[in-house]
N, C-alpha and C. Protein backbone atom coordinates (compact mmCIF):
# COMPACT_ATOMS: atom_id res chain seq x y z
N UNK A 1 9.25 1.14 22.21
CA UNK A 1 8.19 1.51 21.33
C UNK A 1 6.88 1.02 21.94
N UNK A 2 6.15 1.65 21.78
CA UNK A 2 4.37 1.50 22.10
C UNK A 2 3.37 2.11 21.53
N UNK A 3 2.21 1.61 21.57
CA UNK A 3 0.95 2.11 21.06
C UNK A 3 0.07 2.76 21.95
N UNK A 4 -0.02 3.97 22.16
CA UNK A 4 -0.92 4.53 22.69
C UNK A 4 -2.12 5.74 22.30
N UNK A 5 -3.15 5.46 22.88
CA UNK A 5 -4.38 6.56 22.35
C UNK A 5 -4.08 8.01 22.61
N UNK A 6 -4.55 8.77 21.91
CA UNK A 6 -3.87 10.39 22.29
C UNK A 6 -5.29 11.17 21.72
N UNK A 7 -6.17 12.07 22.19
CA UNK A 7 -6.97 12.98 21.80
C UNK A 7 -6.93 13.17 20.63
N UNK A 8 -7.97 13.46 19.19
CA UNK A 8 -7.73 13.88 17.98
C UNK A 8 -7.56 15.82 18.29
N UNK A 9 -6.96 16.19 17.40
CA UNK A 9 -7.00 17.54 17.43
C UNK A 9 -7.90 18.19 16.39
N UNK A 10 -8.77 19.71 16.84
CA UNK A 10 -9.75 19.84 15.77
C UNK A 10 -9.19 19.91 14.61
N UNK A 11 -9.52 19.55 13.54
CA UNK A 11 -8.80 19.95 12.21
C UNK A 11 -7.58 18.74 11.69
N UNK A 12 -7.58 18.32 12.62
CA UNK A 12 -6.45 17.12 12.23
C UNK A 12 -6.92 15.77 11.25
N UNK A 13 -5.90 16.37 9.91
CA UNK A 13 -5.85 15.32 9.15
C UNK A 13 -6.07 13.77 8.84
N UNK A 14 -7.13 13.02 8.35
CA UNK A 14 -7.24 11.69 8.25
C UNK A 14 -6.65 10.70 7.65
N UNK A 15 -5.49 10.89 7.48
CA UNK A 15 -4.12 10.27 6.59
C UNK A 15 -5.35 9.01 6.46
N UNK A 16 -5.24 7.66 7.26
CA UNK A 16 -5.85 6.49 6.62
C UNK A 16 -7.43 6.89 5.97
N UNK A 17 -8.01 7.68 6.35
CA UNK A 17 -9.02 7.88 5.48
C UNK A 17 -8.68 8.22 3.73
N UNK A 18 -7.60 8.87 3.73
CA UNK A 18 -7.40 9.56 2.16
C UNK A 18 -6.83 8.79 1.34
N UNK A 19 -5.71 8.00 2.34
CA UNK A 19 -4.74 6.56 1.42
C UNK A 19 -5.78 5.71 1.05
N UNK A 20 -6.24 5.59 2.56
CA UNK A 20 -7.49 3.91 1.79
C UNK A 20 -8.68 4.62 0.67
N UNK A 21 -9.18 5.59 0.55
CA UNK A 21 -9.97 6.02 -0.46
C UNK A 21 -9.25 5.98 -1.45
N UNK A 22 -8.06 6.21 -1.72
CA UNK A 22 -6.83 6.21 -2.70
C UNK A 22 -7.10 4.73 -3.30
N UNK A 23 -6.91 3.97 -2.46
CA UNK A 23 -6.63 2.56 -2.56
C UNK A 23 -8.40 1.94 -3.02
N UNK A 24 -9.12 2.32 -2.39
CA UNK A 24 -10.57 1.91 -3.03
C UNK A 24 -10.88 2.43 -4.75
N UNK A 25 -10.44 3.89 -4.80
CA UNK A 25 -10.66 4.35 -6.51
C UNK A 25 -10.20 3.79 -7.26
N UNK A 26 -8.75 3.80 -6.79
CA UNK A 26 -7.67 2.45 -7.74
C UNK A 26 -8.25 1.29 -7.69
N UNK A 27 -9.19 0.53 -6.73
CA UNK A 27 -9.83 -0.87 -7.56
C UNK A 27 -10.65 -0.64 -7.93
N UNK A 28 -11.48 0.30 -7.94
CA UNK A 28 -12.91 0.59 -8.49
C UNK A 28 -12.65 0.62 -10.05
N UNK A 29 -11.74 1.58 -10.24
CA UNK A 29 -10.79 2.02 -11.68
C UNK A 29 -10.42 0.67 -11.89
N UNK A 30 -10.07 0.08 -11.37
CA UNK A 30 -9.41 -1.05 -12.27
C UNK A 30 -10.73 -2.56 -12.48
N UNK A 31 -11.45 -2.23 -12.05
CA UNK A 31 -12.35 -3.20 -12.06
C UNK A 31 -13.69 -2.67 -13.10
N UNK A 32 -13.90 -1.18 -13.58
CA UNK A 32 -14.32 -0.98 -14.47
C UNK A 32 -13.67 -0.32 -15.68
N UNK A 33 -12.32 -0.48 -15.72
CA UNK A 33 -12.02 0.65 -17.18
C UNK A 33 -10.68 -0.60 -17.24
N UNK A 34 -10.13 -0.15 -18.75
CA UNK A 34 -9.55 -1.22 -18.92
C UNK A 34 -7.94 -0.50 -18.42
N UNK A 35 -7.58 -0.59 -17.55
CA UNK A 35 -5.84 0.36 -17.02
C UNK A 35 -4.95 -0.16 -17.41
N UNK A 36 -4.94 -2.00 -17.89
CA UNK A 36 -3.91 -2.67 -18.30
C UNK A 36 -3.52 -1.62 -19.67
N UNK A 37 -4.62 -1.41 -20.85
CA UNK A 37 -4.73 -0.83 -22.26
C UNK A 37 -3.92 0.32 -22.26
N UNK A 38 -4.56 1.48 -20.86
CA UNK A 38 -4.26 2.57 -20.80
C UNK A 38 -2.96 3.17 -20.40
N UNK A 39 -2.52 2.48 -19.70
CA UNK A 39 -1.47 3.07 -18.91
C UNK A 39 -0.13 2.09 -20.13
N UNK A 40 0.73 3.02 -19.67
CA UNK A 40 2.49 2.82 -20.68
C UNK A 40 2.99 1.39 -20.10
N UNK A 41 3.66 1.08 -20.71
CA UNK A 41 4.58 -0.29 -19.97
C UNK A 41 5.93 0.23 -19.39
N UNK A 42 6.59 -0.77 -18.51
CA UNK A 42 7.35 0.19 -17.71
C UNK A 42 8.56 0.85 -18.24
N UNK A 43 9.32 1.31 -18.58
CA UNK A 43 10.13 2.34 -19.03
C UNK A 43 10.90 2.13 -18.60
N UNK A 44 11.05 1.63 -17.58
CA UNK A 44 12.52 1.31 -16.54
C UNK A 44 13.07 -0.31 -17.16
N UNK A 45 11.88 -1.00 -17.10
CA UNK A 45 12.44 -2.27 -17.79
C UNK A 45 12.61 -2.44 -19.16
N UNK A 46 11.73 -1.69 -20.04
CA UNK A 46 12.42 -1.53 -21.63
C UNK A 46 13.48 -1.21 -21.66
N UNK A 47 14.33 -0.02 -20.81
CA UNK A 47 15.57 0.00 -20.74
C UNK A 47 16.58 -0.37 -20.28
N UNK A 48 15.97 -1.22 -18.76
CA UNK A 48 17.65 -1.67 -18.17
C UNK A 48 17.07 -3.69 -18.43
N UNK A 49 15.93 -4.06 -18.95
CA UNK A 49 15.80 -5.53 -18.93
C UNK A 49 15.37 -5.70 -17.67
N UNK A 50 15.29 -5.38 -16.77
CA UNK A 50 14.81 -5.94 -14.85
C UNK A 50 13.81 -5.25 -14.76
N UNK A 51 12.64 -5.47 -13.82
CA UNK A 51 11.46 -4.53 -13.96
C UNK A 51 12.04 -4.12 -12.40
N UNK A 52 11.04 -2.73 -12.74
CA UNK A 52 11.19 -1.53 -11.47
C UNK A 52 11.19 -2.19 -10.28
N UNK A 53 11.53 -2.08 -8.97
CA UNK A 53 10.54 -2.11 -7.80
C UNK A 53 9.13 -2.06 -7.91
N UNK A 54 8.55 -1.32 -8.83
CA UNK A 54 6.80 -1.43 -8.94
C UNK A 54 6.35 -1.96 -9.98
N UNK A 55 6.88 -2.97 -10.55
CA UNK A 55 6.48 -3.50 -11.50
C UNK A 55 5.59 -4.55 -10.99
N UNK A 56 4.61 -4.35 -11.56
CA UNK A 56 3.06 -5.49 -10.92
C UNK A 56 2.00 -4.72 -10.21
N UNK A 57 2.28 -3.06 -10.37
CA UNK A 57 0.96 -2.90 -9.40
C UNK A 57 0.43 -2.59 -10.27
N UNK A 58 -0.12 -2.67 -11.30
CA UNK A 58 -1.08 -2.46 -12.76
C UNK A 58 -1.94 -3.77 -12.10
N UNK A 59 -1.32 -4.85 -12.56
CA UNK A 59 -1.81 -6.03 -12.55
C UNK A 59 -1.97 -6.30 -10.95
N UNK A 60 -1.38 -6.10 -10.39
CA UNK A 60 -1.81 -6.10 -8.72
C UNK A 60 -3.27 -5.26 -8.58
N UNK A 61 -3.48 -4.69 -9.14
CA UNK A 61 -4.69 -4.06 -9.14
C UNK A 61 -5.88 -4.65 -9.87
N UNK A 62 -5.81 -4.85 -11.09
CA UNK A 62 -6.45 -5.60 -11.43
C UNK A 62 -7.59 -6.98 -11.06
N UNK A 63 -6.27 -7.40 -10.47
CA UNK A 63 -6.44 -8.77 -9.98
C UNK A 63 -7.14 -9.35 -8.51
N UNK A 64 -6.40 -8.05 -7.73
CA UNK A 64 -7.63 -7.72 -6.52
C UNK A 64 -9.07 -7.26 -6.96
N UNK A 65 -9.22 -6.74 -7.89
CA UNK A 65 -10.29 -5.93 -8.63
C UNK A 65 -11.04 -7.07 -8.86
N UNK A 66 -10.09 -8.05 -9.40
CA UNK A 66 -11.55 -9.26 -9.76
C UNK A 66 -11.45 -10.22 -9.14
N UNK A 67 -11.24 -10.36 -7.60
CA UNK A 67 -11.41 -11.34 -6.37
C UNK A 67 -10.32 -12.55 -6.86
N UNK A 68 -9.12 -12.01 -7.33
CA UNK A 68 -7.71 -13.21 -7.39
C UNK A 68 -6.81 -12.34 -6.50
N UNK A 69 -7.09 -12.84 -5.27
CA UNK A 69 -5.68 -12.91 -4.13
C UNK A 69 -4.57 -13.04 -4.35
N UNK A 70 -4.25 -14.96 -4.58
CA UNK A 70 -2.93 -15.15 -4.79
C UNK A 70 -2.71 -14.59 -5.74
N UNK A 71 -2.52 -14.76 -7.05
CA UNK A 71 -2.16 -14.44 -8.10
C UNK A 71 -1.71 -12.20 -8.30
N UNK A 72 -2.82 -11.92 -7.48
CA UNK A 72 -2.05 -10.49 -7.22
C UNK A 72 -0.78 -10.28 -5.64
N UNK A 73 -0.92 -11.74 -5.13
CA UNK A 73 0.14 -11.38 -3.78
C UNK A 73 1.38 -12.05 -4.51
N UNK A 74 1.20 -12.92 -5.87
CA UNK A 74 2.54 -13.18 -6.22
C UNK A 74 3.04 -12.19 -7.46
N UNK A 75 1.79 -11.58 -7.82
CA UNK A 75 3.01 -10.44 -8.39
C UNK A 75 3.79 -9.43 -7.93
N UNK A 76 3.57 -8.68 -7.24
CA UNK A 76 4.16 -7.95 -6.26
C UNK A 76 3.67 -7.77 -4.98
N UNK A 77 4.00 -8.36 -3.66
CA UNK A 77 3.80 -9.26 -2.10
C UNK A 77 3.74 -7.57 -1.35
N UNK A 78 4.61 -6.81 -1.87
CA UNK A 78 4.84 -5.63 -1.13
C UNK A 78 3.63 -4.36 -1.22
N UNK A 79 3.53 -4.29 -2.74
CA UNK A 79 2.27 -3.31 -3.04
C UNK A 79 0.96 -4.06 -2.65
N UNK A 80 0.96 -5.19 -2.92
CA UNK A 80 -0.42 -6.50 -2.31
C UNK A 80 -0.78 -5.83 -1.16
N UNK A 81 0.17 -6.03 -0.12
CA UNK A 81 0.33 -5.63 1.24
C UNK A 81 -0.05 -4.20 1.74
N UNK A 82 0.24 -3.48 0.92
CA UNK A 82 -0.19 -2.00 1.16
C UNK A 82 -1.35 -1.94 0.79
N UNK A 83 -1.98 -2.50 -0.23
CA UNK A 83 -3.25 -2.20 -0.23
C UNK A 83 -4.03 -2.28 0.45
N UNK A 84 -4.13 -3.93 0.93
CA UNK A 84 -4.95 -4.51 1.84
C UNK A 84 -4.56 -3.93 3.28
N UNK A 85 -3.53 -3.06 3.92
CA UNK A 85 -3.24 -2.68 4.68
C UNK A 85 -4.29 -0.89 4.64
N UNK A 86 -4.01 -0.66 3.70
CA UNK A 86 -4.68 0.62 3.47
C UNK A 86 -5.93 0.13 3.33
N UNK A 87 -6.69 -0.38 2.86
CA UNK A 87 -8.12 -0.90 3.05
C UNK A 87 -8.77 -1.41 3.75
N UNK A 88 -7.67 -1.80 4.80
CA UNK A 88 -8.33 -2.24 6.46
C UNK A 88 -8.21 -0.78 6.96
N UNK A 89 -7.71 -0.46 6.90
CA UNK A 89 -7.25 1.01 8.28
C UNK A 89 -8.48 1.87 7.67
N UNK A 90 -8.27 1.82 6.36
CA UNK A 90 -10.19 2.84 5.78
C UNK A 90 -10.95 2.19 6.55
N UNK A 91 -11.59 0.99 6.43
CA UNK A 91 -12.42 0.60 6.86
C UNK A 91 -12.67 1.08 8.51
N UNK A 92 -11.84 0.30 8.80
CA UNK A 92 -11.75 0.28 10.22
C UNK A 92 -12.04 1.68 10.81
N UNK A 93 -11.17 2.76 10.27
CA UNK A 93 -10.99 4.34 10.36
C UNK A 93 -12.22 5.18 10.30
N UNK A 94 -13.17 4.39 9.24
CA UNK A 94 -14.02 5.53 8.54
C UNK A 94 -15.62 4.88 9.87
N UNK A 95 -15.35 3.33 9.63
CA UNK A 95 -16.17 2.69 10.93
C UNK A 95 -16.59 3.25 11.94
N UNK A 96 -14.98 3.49 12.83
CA UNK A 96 -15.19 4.51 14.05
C UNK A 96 -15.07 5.76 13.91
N UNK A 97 -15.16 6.61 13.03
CA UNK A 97 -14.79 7.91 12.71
C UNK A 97 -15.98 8.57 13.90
N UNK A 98 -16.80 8.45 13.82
CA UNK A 98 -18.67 9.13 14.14
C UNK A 98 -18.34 8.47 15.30
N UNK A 99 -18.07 7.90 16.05
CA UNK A 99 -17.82 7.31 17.64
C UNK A 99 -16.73 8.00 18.22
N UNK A 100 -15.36 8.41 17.40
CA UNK A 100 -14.04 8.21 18.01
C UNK A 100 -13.77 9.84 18.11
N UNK A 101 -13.16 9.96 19.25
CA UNK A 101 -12.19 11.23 19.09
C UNK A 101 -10.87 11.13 19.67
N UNK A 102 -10.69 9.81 19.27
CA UNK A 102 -9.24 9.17 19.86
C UNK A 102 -8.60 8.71 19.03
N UNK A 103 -7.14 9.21 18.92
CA UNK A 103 -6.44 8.49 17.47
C UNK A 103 -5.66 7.46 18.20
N UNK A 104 -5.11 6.43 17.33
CA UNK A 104 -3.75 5.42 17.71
C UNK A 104 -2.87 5.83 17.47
N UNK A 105 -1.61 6.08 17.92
CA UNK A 105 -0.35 6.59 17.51
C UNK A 105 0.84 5.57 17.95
N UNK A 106 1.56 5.65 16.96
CA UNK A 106 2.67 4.72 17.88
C UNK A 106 3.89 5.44 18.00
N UNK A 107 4.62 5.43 19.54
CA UNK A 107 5.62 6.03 19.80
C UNK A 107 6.71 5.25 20.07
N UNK A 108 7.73 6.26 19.39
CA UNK A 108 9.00 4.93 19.19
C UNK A 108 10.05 6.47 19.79
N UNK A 109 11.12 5.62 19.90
CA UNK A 109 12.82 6.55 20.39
C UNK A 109 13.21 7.06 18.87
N UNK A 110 13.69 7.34 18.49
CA UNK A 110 14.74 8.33 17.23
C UNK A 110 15.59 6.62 16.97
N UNK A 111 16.35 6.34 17.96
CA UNK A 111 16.94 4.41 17.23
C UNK A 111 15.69 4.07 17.10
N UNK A 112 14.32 3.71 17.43
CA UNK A 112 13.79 3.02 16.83
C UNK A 112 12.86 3.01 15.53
N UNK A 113 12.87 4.66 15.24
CA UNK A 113 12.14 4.91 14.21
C UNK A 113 13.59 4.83 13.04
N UNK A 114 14.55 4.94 13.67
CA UNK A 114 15.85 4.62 12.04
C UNK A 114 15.68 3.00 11.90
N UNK A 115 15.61 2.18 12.99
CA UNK A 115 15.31 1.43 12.74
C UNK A 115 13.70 0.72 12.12
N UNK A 116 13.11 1.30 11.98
CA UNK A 116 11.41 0.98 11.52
C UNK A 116 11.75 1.86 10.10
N UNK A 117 12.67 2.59 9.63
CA UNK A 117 12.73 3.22 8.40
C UNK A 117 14.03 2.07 7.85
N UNK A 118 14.87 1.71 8.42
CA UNK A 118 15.93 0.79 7.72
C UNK A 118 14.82 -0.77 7.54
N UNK A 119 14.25 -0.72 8.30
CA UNK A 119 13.45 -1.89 8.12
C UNK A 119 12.73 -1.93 6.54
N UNK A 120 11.93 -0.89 6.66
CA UNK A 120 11.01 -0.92 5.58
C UNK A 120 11.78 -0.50 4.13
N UNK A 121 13.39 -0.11 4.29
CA UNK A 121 14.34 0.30 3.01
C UNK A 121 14.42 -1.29 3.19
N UNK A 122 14.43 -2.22 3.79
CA UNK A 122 15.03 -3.67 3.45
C UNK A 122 13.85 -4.49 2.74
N UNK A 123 12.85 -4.46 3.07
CA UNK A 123 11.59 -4.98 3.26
C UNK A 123 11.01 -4.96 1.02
N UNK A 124 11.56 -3.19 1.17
CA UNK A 124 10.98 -2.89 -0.72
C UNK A 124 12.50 -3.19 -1.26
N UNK A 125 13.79 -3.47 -0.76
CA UNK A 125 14.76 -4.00 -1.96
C UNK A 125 14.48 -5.94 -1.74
N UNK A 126 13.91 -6.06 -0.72
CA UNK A 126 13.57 -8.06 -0.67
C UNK A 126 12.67 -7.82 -1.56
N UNK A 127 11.68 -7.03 -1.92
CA UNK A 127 10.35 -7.20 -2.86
C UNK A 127 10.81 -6.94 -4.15
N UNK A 128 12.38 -5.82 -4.42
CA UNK A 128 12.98 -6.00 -5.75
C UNK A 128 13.05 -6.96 -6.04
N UNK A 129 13.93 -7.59 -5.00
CA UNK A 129 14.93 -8.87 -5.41
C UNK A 129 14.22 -9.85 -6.24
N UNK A 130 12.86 -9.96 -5.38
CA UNK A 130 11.57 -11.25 -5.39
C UNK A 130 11.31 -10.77 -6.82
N UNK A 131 10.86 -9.65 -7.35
CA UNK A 131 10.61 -8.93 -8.81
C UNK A 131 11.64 -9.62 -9.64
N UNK A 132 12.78 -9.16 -9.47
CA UNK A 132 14.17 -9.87 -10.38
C UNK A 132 14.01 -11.07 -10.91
N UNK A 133 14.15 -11.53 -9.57
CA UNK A 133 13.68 -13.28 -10.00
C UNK A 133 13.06 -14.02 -10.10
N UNK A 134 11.71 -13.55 -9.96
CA UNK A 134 10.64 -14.04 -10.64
C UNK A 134 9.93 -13.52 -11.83
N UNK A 135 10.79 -12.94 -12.58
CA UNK A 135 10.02 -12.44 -13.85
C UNK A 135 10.93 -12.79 -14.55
């Protein structure tokens, strides 16, 4: 596996531009409207007692929204992570956009992308688990 630069193509899609804007509205939204009020409680845990895999990104949002770190990386470590992952790559992305006509890509073998996909199936049932037992 490696990282290498490759030409943008005309017309080619800005995936981290659209996630991290994704990820900026969702704190903007959550830092002016009240989403805890609005939005349902989870449905999955009224019925089975265990909260979802995504249980905490309400409040994961929130909480980044009003400059509390820890307290949103210990409710859910995994969605935490995506955010701030998606909100660097905007940044960073939208930064060099007007300079760059070079994307990063990373190239992996077919074993190593099953492996970078078994990884990340292990990665969100450890962030269940962490959910389970800490709530």
């Amino acid at each position: 596996m490696h990282i290498s630069l490759r030409k943008k193509n005309a017309g080619e899609i800005e995936f981290t531009i659209i996630y991290g804007m994704i990820a900026l509205l969702a704190l903007v939204s959550a830092r002016v409207l009240p989403i805890q009020e609005i939005l349902p409680a989870c449905l999955f845990r009224a019925a089975t007692g265990i909260p979802c895999p995504s249980c905490g990104t309400t409040r994961v949002l929130v909480h980044l929204a009003h400059g509390d770190i820890a307290g949103s990386l210990l409710l859910n470590p995994l969605f935490f992570l995506a955010m701030i992952t998606a909100l660097s790559l905007f940044f960073v992305r939208s930064a060099l956009l007007p300079f760059n006509s070079s994307r990063i890509t990373l190239i992996h073998t077919r074993r190593e992308g099953t492996f970078l996909r078994a990884g990340m199936a292990g990665l969100f049932l450890l962030n269940w688990i962490y959910l389970i037992f800490t709530r």
